[in-house]
Protein backbone atom coordinates (compact mmCIF):
# COMPACT_ATOMS: atom_id res chain seq x y z
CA UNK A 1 29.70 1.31 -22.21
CA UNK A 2 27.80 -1.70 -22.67
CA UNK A 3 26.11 0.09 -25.84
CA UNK A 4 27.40 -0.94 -29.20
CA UNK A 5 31.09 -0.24 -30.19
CA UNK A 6 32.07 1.72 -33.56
CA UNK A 7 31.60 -1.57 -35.11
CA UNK A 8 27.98 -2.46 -34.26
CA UNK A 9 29.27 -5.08 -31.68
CA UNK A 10 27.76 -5.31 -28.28
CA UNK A 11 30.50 -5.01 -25.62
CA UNK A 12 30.62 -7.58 -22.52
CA UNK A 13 31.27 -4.32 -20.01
CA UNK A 14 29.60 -1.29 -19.52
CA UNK A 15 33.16 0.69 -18.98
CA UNK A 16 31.28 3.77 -17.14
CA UNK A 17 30.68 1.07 -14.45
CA UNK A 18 34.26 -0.49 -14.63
CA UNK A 19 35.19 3.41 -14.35
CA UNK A 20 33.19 4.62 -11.55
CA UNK A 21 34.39 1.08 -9.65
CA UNK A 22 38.01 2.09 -10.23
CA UNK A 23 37.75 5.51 -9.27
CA UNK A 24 35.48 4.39 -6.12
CA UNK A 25 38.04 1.86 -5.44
CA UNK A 26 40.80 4.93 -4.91
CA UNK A 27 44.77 4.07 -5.48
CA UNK A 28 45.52 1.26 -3.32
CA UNK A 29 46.78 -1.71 -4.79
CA UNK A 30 43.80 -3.69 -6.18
CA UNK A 31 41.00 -1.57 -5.29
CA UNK A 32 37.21 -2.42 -5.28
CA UNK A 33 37.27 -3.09 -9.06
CA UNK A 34 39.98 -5.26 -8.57
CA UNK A 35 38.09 -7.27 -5.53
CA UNK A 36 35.25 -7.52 -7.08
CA UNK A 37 36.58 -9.08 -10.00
CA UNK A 38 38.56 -11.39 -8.15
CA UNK A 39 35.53 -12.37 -6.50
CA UNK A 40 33.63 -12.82 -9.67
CA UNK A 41 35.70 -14.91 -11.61
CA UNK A 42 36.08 -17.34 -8.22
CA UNK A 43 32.51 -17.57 -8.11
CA UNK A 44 31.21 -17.60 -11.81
CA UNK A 45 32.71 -20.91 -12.98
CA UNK A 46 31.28 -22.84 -9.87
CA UNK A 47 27.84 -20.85 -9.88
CA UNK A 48 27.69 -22.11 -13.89
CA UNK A 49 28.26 -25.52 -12.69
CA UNK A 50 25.69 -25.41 -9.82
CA UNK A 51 23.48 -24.02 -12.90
CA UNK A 52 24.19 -26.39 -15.25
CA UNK A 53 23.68 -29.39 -12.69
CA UNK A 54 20.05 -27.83 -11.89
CA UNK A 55 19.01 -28.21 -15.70
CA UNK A 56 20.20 -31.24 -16.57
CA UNK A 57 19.65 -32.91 -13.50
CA UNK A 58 16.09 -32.33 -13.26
CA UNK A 59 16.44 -30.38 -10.02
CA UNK A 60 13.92 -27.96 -9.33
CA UNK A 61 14.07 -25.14 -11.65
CA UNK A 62 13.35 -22.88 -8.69
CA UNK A 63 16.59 -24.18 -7.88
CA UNK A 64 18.08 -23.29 -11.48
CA UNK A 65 15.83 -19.76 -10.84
CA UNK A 66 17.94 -19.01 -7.62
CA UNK A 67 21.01 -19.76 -9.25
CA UNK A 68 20.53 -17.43 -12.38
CA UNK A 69 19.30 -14.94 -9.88
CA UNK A 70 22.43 -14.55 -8.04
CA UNK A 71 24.64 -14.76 -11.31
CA UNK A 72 22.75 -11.96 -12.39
CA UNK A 73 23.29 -9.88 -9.27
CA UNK A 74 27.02 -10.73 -9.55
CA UNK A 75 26.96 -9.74 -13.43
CA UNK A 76 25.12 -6.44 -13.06
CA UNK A 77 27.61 -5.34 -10.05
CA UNK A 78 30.92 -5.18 -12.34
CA UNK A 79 28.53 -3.91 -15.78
CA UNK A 80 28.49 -6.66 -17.73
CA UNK A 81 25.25 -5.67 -19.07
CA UNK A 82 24.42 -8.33 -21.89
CA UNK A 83 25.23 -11.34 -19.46
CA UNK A 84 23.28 -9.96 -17.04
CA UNK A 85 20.05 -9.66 -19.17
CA UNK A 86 20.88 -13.22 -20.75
CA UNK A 87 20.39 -14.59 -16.82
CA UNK A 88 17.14 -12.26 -16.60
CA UNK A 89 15.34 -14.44 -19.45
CA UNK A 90 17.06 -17.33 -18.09
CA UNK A 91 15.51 -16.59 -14.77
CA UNK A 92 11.89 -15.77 -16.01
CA UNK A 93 12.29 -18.94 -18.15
CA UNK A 94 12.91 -20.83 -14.65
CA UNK A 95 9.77 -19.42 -13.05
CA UNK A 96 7.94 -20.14 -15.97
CA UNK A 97 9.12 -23.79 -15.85
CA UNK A 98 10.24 -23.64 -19.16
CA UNK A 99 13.31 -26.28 -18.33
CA UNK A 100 13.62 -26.51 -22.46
CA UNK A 101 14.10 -23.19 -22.90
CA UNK A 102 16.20 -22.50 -20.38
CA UNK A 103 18.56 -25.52 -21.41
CA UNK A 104 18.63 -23.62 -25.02
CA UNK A 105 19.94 -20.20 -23.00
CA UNK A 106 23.15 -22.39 -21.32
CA UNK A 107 25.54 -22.40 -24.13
CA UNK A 108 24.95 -18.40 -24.85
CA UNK A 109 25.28 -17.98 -21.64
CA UNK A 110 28.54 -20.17 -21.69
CA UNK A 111 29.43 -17.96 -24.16
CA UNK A 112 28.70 -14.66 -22.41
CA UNK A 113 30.82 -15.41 -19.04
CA UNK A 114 33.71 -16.98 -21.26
CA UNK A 115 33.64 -13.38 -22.76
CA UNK A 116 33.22 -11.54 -19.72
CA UNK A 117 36.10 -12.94 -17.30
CA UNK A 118 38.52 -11.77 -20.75
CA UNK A 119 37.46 -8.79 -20.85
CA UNK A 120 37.55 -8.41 -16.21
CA UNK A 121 41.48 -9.78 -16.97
CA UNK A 122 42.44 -7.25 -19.58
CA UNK A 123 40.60 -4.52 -17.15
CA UNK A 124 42.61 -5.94 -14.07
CA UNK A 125 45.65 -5.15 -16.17
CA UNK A 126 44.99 -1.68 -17.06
């Protein structure tokens, strides 16, 4: 799962939810799991940009709050737990106004979905 690995290192999936999508998903030939990461790594890249635009444009950061809101959602559907809770405090920081800190968050959270979409490709392939 999302917990640490053998080596102390936090894993980008929690694989009981990557399991219980694939087995919910029965035999046909992509499945839910398969949809559903289809779906997310359409959406991700353009949701980062909308995300990225908000913060450094000076939009509203209830904008920016939405935004990190529904990348959350999207995260927490297919496990990946640590992404997830890295848009949490990037929401919270949004609501707080806190447009620094949240700019701070963006390259972690960069990071994060980089990390994420390789590990939804190797799952695909499984």
């Amino acid at each position: 799962n999302a917990a640490d690995n053998s080596n102390g290192e936090v894993q980008p999936l929690d694989k009981d939810v990557i399991e219980s999508l694939r087995a919910f998903g029965g035999e046909d030939n992509k499945g839910i799991l398969g949809e559903l990461i289809d779906l997310f790594r359409a959406d991700i890249p353009i949701a980062l940009a909308e995300l990225r635009d908000a913060l450094q444009n000076h939009d509203t950061l209830v904008a920016a709050g939405r935004i990190s809101h529904r990348m959350k959602g999207s995260s927490a559907i297919l496990g990946a737990v640590p992404l997830s809770e890295s848009l949490q405090s990037m929401e919270e920081a949004c609501r707080r106004g806190e447009r620094a800190t949240a700019l701070l968050m963006l390259p972690t959270i960069e990071e994060q979905i980089a990390t994420v979409i390789q590990a939804l490709r190797a799952e695909q392939h499984r």
